[in-house]
C-alpha atoms as a PDB file:
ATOM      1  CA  UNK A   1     -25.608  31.459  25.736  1.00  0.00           C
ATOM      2  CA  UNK A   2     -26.116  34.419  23.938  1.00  0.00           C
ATOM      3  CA  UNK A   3     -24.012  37.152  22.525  1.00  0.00           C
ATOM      4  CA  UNK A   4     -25.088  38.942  24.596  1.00  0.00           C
ATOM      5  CA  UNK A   5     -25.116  37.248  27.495  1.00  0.00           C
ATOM      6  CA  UNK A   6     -20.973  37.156  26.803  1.00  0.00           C
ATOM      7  CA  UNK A   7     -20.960  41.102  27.751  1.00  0.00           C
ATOM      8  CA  UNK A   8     -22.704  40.843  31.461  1.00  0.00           C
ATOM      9  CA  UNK A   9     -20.347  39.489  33.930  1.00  0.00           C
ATOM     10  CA  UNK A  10     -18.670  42.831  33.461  1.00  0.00           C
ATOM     11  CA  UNK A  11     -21.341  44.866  32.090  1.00  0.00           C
ATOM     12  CA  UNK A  12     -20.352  47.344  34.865  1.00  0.00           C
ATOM     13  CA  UNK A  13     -16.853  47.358  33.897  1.00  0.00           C
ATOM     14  CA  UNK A  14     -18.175  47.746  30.272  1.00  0.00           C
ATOM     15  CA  UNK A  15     -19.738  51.191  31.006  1.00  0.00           C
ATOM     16  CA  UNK A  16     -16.167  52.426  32.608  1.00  0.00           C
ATOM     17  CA  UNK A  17     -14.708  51.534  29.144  1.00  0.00           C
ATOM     18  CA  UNK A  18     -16.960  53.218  27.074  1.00  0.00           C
ATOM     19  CA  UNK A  19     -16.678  56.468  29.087  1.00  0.00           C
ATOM     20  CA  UNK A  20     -12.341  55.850  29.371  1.00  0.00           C
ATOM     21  CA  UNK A  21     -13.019  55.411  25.501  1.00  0.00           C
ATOM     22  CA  UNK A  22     -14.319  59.336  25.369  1.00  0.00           C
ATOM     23  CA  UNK A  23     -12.255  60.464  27.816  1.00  0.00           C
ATOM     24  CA  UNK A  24      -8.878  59.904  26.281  1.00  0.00           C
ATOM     25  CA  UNK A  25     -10.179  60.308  22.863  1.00  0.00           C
ATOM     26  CA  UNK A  26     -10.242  64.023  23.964  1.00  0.00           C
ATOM     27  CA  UNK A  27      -8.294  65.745  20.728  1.00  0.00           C
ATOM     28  CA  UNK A  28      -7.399  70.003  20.100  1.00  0.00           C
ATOM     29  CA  UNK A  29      -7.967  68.825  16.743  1.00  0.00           C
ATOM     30  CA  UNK A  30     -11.858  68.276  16.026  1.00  0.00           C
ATOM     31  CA  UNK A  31     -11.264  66.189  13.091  1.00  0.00           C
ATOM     32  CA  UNK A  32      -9.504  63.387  15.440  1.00  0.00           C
ATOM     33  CA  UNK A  33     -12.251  63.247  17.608  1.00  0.00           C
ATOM     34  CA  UNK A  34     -14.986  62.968  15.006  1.00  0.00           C
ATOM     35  CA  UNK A  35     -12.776  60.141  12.787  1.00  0.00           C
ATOM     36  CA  UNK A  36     -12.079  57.892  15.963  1.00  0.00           C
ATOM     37  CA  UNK A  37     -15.910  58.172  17.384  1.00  0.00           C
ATOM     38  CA  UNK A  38     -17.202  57.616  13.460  1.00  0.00           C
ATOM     39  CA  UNK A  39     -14.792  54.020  14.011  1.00  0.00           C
ATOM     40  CA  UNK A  40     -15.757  53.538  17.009  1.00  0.00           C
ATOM     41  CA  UNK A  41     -19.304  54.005  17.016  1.00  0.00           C
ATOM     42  CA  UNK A  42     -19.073  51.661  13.629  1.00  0.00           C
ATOM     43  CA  UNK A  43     -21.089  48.822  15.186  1.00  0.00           C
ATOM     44  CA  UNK A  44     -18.201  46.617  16.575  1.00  0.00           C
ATOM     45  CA  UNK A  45     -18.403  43.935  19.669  1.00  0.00           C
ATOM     46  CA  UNK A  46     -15.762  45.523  21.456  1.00  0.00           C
ATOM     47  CA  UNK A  47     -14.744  41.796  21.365  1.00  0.00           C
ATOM     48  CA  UNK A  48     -10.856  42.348  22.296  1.00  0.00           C
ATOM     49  CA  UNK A  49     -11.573  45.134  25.333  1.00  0.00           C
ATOM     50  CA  UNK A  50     -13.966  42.033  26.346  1.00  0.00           C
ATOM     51  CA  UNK A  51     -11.218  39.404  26.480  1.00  0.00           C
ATOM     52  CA  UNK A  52      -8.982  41.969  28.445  1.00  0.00           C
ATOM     53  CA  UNK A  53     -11.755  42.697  31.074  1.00  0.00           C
ATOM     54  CA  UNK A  54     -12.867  38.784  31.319  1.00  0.00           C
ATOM     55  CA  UNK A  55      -9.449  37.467  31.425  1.00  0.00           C
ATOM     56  CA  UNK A  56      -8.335  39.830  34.759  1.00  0.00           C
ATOM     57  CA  UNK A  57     -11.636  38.918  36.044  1.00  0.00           C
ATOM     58  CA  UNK A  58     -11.329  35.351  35.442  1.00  0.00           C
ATOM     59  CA  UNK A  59      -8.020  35.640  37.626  1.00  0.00           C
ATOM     60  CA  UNK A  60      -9.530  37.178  40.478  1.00  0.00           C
ATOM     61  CA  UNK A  61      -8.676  40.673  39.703  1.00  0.00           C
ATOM     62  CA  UNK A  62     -10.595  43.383  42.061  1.00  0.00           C
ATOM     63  CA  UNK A  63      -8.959  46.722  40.837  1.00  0.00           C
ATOM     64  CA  UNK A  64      -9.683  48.991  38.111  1.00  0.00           C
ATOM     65  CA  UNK A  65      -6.313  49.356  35.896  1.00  0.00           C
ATOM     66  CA  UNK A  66      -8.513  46.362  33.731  1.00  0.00           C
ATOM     67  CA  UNK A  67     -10.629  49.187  32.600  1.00  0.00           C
ATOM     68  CA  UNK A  68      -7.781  51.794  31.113  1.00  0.00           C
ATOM     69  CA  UNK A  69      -5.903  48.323  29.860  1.00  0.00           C
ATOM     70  CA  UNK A  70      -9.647  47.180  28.155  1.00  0.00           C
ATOM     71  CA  UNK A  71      -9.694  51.357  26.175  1.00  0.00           C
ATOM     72  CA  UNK A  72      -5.944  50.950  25.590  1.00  0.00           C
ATOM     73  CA  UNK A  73      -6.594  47.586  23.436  1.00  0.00           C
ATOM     74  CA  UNK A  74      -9.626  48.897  21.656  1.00  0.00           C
ATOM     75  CA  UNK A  75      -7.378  51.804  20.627  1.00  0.00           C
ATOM     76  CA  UNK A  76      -4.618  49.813  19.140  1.00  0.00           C
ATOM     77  CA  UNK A  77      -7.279  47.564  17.655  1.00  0.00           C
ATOM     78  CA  UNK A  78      -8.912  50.825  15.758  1.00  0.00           C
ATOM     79  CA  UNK A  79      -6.142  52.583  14.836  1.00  0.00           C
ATOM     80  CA  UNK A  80      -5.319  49.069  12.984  1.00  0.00           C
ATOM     81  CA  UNK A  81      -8.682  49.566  10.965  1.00  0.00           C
ATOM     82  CA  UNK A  82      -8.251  52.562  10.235  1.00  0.00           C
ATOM     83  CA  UNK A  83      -5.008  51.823   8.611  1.00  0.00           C
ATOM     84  CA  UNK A  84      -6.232  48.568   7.408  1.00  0.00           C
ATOM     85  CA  UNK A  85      -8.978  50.356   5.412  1.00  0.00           C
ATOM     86  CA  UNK A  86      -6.472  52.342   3.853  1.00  0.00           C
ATOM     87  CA  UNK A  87      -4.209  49.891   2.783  1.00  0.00           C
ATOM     88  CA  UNK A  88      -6.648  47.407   1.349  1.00  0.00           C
ATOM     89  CA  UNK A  89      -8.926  50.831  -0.544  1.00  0.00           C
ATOM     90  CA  UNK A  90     -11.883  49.434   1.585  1.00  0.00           C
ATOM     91  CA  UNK A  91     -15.245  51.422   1.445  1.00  0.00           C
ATOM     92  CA  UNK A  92     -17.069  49.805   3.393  1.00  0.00           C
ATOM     93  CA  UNK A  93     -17.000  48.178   6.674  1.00  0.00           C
ATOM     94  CA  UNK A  94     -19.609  47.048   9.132  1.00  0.00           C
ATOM     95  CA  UNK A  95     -21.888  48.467   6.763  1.00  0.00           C
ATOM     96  CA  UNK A  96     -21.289  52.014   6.818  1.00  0.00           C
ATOM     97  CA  UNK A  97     -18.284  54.227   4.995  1.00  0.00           C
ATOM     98  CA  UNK A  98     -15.237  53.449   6.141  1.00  0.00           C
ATOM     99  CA  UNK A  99     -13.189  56.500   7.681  1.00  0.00           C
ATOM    100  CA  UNK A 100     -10.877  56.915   4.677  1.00  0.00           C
ATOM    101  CA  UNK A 101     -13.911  57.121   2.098  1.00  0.00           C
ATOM    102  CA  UNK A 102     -15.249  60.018   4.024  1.00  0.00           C
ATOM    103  CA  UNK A 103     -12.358  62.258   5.112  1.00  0.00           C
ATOM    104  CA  UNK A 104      -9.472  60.403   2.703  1.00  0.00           C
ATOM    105  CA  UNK A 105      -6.297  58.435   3.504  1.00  0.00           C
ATOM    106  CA  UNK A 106      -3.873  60.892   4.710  1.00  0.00           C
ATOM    107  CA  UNK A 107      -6.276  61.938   7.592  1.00  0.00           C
ATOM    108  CA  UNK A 108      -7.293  58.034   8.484  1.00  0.00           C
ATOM    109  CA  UNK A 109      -3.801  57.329   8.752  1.00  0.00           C
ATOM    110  CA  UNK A 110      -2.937  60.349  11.056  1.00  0.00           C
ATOM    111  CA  UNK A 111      -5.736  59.636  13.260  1.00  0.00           C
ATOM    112  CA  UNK A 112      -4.960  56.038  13.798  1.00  0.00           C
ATOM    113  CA  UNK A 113      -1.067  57.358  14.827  1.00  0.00           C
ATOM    114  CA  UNK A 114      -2.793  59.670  17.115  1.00  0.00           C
ATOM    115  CA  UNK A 115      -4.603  56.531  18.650  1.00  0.00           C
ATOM    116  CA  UNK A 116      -1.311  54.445  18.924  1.00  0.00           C
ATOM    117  CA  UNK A 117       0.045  57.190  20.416  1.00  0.00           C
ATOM    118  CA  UNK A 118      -2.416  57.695  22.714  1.00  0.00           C
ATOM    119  CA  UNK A 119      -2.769  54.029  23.767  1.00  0.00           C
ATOM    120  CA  UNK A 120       1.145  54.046  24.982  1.00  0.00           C
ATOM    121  CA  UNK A 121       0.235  57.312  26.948  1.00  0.00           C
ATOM    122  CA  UNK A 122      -2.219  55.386  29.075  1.00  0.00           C
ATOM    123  CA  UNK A 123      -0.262  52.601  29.501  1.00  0.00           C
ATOM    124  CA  UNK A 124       2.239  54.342  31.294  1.00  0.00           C
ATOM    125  CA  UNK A 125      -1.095  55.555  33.552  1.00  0.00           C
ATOM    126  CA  UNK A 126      -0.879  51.691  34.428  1.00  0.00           C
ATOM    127  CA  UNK A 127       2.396  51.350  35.059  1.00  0.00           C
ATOM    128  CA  UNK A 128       2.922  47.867  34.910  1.00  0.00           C
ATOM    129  CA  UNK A 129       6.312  46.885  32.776  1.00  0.00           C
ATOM    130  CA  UNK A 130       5.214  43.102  31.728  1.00  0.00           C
ATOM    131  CA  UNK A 131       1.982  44.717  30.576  1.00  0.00           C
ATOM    132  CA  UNK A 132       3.927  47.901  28.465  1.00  0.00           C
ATOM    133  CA  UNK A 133       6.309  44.951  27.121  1.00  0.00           C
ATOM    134  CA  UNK A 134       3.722  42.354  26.135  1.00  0.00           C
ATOM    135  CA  UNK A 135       1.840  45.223  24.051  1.00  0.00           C
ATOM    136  CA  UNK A 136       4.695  46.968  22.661  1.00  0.00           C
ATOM    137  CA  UNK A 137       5.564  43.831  21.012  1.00  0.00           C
ATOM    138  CA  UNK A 138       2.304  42.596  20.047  1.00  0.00           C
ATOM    139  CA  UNK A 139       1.834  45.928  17.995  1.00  0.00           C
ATOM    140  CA  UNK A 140       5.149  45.431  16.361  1.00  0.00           C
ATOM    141  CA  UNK A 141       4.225  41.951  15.161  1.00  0.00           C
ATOM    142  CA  UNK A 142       0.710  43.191  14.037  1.00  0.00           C
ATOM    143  CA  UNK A 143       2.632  45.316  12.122  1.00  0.00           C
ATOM    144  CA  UNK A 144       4.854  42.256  10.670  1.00  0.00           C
ATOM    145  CA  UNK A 145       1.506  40.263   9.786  1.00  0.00           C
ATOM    146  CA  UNK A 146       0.236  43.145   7.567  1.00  0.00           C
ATOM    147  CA  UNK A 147       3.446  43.775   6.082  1.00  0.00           C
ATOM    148  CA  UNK A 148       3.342  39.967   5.193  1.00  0.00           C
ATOM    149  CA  UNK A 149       0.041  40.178   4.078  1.00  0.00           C
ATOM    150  CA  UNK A 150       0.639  42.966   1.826  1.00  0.00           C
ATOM    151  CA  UNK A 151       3.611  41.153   0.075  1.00  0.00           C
ATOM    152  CA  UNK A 152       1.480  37.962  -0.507  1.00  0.00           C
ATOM    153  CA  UNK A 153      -1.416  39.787  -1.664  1.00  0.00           C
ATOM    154  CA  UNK A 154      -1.865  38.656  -5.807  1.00  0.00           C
ATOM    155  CA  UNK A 155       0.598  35.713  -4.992  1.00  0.00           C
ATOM    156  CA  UNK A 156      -1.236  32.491  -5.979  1.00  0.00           C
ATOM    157  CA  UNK A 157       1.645  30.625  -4.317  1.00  0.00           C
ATOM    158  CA  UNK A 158       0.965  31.660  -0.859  1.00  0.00           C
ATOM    159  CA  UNK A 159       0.973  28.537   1.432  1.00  0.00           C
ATOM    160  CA  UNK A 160      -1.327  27.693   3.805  1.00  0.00           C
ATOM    161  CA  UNK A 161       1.713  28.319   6.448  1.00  0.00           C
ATOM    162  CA  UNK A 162       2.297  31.718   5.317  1.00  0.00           C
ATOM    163  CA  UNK A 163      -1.432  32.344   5.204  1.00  0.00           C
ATOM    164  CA  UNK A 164      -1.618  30.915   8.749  1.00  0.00           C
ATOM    165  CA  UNK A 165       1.781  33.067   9.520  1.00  0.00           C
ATOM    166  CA  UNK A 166       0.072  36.340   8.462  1.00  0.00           C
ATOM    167  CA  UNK A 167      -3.345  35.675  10.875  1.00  0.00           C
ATOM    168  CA  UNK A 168      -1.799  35.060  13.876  1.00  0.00           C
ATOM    169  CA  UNK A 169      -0.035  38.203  13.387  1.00  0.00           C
ATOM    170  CA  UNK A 170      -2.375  40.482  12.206  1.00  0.00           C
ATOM    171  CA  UNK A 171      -5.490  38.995  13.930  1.00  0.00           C
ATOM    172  CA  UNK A 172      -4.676  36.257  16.565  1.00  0.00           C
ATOM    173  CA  UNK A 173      -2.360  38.203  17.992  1.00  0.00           C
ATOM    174  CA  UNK A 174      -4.342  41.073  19.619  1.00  0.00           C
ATOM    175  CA  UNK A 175      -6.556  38.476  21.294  1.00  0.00           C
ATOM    176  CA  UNK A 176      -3.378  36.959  22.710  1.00  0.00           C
ATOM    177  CA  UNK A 177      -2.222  40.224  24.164  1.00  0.00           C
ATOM    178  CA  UNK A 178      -5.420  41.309  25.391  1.00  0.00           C
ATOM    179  CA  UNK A 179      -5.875  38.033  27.372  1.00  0.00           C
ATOM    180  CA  UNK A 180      -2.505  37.853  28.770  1.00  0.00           C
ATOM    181  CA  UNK A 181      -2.089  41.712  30.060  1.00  0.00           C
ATOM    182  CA  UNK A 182      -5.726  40.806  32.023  1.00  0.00           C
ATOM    183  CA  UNK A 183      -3.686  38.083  33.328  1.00  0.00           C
ATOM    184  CA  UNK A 184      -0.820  40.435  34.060  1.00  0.00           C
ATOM    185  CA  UNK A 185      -3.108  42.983  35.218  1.00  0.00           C
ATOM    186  CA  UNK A 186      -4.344  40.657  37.795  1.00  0.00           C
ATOM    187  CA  UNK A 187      -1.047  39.594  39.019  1.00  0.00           C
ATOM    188  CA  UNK A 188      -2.095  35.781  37.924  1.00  0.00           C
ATOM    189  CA  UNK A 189      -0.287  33.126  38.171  1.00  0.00           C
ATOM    190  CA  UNK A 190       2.614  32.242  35.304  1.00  0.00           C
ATOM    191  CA  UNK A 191       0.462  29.270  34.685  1.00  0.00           C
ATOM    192  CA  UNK A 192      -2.427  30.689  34.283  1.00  0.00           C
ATOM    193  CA  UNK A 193      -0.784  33.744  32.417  1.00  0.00           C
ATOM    194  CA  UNK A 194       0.137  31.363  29.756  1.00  0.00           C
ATOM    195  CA  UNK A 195      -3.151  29.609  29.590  1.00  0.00           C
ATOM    196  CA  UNK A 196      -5.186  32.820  28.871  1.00  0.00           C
ATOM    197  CA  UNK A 197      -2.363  34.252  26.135  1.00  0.00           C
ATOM    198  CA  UNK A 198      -3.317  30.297  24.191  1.00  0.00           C
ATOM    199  CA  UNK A 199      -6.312  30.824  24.862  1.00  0.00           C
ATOM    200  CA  UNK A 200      -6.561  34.014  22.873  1.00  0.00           C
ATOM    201  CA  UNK A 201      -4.491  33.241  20.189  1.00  0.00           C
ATOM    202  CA  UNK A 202      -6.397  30.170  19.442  1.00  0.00           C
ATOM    203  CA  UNK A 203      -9.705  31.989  19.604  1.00  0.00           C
ATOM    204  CA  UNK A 204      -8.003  34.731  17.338  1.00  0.00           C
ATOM    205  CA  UNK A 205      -6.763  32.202  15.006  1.00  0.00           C
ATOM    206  CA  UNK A 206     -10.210  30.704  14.827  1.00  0.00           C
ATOM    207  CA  UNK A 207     -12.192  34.137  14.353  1.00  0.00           C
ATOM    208  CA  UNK A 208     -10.030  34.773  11.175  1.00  0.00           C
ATOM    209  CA  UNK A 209     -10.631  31.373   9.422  1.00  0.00           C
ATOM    210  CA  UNK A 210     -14.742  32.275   9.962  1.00  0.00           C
ATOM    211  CA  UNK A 211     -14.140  35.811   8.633  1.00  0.00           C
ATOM    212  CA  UNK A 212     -12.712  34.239   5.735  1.00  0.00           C
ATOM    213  CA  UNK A 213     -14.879  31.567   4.946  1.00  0.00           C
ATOM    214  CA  UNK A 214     -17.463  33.783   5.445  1.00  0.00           C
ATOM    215  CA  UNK A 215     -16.172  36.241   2.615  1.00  0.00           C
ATOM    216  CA  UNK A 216     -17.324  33.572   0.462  1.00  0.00           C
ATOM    217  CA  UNK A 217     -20.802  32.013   2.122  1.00  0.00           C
ATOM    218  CA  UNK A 218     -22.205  35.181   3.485  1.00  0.00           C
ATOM    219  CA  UNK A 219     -23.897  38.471   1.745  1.00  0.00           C
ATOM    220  CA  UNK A 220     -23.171  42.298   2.229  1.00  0.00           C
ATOM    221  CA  UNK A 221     -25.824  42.947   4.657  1.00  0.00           C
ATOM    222  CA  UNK A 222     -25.432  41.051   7.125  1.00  0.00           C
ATOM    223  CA  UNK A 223     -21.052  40.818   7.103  1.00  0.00           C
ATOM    224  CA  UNK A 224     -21.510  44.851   7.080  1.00  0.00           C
ATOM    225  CA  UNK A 225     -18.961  44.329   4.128  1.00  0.00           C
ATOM    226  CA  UNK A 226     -19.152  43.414   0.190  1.00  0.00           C
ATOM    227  CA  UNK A 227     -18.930  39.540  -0.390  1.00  0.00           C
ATOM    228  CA  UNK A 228     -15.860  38.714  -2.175  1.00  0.00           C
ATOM    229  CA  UNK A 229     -13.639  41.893  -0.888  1.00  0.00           C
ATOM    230  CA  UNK A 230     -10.769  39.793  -0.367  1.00  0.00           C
ATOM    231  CA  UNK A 231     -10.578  38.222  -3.247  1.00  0.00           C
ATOM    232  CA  UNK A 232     -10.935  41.729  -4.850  1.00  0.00           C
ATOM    233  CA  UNK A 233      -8.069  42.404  -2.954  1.00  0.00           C
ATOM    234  CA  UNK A 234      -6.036  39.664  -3.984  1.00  0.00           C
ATOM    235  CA  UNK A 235      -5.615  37.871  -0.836  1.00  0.00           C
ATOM    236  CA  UNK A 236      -4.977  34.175  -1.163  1.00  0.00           C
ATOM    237  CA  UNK A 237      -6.949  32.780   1.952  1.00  0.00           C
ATOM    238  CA  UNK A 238      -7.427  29.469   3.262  1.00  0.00           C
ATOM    239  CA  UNK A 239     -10.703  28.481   0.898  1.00  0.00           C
ATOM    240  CA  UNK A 240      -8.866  30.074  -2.147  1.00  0.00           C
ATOM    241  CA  UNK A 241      -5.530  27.849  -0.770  1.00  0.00           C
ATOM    242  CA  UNK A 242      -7.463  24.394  -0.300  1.00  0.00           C
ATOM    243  CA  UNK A 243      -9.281  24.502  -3.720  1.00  0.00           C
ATOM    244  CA  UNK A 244      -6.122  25.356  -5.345  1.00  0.00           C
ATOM    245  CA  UNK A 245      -3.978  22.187  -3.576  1.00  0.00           C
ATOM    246  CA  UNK A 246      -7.053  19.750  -4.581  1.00  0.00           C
ATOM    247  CA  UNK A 247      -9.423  20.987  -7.500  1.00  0.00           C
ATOM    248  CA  UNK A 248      -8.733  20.649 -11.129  1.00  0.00           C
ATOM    249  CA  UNK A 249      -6.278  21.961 -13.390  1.00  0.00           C
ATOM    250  CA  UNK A 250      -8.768  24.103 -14.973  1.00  0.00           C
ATOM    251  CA  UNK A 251     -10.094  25.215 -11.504  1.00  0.00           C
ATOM    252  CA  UNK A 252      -7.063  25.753 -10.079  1.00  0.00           C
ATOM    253  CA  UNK A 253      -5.874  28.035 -12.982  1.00  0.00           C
ATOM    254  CA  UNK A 254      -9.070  30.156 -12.578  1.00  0.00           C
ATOM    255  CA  UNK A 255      -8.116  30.750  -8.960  1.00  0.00           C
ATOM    256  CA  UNK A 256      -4.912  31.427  -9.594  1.00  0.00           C
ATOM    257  CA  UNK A 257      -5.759  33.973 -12.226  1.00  0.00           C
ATOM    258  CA  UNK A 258      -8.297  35.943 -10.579  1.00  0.00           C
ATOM    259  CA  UNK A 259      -5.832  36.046  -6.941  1.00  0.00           C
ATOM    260  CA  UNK A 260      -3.588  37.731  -9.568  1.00  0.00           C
ATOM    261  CA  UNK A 261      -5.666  40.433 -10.844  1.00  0.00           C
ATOM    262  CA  UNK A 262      -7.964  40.760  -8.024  1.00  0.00           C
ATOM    263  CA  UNK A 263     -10.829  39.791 -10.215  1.00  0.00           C
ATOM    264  CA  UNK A 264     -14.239  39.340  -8.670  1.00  0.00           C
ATOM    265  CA  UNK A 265     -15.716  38.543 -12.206  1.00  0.00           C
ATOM    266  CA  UNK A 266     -16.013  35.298 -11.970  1.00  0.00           C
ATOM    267  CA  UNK A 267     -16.586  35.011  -8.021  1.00  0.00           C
ATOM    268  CA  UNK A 268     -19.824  32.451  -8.593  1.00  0.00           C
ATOM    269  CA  UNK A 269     -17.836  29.618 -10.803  1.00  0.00           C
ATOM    270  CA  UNK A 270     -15.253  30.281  -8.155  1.00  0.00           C
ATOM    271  CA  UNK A 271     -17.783  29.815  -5.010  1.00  0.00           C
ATOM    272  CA  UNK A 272     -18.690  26.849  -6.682  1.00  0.00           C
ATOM    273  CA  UNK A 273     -15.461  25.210  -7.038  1.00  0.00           C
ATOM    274  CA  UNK A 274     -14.094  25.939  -3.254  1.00  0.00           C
ATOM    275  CA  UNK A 275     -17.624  24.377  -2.256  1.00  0.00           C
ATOM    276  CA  UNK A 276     -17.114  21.707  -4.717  1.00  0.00           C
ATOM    277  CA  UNK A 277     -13.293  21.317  -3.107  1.00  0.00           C
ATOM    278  CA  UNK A 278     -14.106  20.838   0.515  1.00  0.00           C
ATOM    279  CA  UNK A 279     -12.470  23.990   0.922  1.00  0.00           C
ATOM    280  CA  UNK A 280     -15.466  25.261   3.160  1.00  0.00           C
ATOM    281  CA  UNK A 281     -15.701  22.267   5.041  1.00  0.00           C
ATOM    282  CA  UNK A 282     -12.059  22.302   5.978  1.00  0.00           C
ATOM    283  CA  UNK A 283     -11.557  25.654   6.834  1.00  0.00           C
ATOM    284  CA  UNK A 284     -14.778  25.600   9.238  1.00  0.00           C
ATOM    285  CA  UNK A 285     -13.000  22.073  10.954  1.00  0.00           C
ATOM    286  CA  UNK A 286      -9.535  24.152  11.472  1.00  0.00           C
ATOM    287  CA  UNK A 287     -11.074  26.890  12.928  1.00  0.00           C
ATOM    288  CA  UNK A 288     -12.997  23.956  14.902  1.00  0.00           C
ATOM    289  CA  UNK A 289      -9.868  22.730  16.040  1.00  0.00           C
ATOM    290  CA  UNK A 290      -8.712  25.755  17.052  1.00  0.00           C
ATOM    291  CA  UNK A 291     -11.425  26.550  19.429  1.00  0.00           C
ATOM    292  CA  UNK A 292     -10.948  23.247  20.917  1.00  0.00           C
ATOM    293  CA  UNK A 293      -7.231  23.833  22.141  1.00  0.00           C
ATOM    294  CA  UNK A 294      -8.259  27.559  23.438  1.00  0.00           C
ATOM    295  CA  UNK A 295     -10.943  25.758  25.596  1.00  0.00           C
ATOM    296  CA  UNK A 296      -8.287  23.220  26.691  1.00  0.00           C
ATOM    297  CA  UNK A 297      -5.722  25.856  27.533  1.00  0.00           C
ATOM    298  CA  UNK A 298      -8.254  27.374  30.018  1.00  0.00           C
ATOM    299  CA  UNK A 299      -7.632  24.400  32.083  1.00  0.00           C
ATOM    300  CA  UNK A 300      -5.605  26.267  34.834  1.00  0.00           C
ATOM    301  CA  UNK A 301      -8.403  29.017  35.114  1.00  0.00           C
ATOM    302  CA  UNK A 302     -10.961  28.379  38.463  1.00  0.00           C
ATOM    303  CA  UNK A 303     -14.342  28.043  37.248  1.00  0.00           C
ATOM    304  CA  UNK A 304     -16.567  31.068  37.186  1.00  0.00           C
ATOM    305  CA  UNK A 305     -18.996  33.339  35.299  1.00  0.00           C
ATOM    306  CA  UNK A 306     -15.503  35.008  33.487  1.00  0.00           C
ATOM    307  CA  UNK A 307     -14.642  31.447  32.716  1.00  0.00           C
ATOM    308  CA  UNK A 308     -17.992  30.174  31.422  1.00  0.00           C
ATOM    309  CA  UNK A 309     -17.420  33.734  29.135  1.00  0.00           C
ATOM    310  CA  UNK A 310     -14.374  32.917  27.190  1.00  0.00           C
ATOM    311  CA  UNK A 311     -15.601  29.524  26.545  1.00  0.00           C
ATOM    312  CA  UNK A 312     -18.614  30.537  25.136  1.00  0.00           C
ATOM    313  CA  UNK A 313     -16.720  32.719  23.026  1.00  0.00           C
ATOM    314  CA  UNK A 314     -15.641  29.857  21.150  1.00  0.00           C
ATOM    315  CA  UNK A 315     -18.992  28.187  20.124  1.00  0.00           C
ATOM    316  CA  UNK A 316     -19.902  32.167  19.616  1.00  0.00           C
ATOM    317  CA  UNK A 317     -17.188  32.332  17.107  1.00  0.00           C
ATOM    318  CA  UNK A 318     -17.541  29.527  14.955  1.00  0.00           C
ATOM    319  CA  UNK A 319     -21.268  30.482  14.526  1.00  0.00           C
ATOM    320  CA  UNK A 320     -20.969  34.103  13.344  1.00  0.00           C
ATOM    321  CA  UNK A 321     -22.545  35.663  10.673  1.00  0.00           C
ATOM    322  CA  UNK A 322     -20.880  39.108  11.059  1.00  0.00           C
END
């Protein structure tokens, strides 16, 4: 299957999204409409409304509060990048200027408030409590993961289960909540609730250990971002962790010292010691693994086009190149 071949079980639902997307993004202030349509028209999949939409559909769902729940999740997911970008100084992402390196930080992080805002004001258009509650938290404990993130950033010492802490918060866990509210949405079972809110954390979990094996293996065009940014950034990830735990003393000083400083200098010597490592290898078989349980926890899901979807989603995921 295809990418996008992923999109057209609800390719009708889709087109709803994009035009909720517009509709609420509706600002008196000019400069808040033309930051969140610069994100938004960045070139993203639209991967978490997608999980939202497929997961109500997969539970038989015939309404339409899927669609205002699918805009809702791609406006908490922005406003994260827009503070994201901020945080971490980024310039570039998906290829083109990130918000903040056109119109500055005060204004990216105003506009991505404005968008968290927003999202709770449609929520309450749904009106469904488990779905308010399941959200409300997940946005607090994205919160948590970048907070985390931000403290281990130029620590060395980070462990793999504080790197693995800090993903499922600030990544895995707004694939969870978008599965589960389509779930909720669709009045599913508890059983099958659960089995779509695994399901998307493991797939979350999975789609961060690519993204950062691929900061090291892939090349500025075609991540949309510059190889190497998070080790610019200081971020000790799971290649950077492995060759630490199992390369030389040498090596492992090298990595240590340019986590600390955020040096990109020597980048190549350091490619070639997490290759050397394993480190590649055995962040591509976690991430493996991980896609393996979130097909499992589908189990209690009927068969169907939604179904055949999320699992391709996983094979999807482990072969990216963007």
């Amino acid at each position: 299957m295809q990418a996008a071949d992923l999109y057209q079980p609800v390719a009708a639902d889709f087109k709803q999204v994009d035009q909720a997307i517009f509709q609420h993004l509706a600002s008196n202030v000019p400069l808040v409409e033309k930051i969140g349509e610069h994100i938004i028209h960045s070139g993203g999949k639209r991967l978490r409304p997608l999980l939202a939409l497929l997961a109500a559909r997969a539970c038989g769902y015939q309404g339409n509060q899927h669609i205002t729940l699918a805009a809702v999740v791609e406006f908490i997911h922005t406003a994260t990048l827009l503070h994201d970008d901020v945080v971490d100084t980024s310039s570039l992402r998906r290829g083109k200027p990130t918000a903040n390196d056109k119109w500055g930080n005060p204004s990216s992080v105003l506009v991505g408030d404005f968008l968290y805002s927003r999202s709770f004001e449609m929520l309450v258009g749904i009106g469904n409590l488990a779905v308010m509650e399941t959200l409300s938290s997940a946005t607090s404990i994205i919160a948590e993961g970048e907070v985390l993130q931000l403290l281990n950033a130029k620590n060395p010492d980070t462990s793999e289960i504080d790197y693995l802490q800090v993903i499922l918060g600030k990544t895995a866990m707004l694939f969870e909540a978008a599965c589960k509210t389509g779930a909720q949405v669709a009045a599913a079972s508890s059983e099958e609730i659960e089995g779509l809110r695994l399901f998307g954390r493991h797939l979350g979990i999975a789609f961060q250990l690519i993204d950062d094996l691929m900061d090291y293996t892939g090349d500025a065009d075609t991540m949309g971002k510059n190889v190497g940014d998070d080790l610019a950034e200081g971020k000790p990830t799971l290649p950077l962790i492995h060759a630490m735990a199992t390369g030389s003393k040498d090596e492992r000083n090298l990595i240590r010292k340019a986590i600390r400083k955020g040096d990109t200098g020597q980048l190549p010597q350091i490619q070639a010691i997490i290759e050397r490592c394993g480190s590649l290898s055995y962040t591509q078989k976690m991430a493996e693994r991980e896609t393996e349980q979130a097909i499992t926890a589908l189990g209690s899901i009927k068969d169907s086009e939604y179904k055949q979807s999320l699992t391709s989603l996983c094979q999807l995921a482990l072969a990216r190149q963007n």
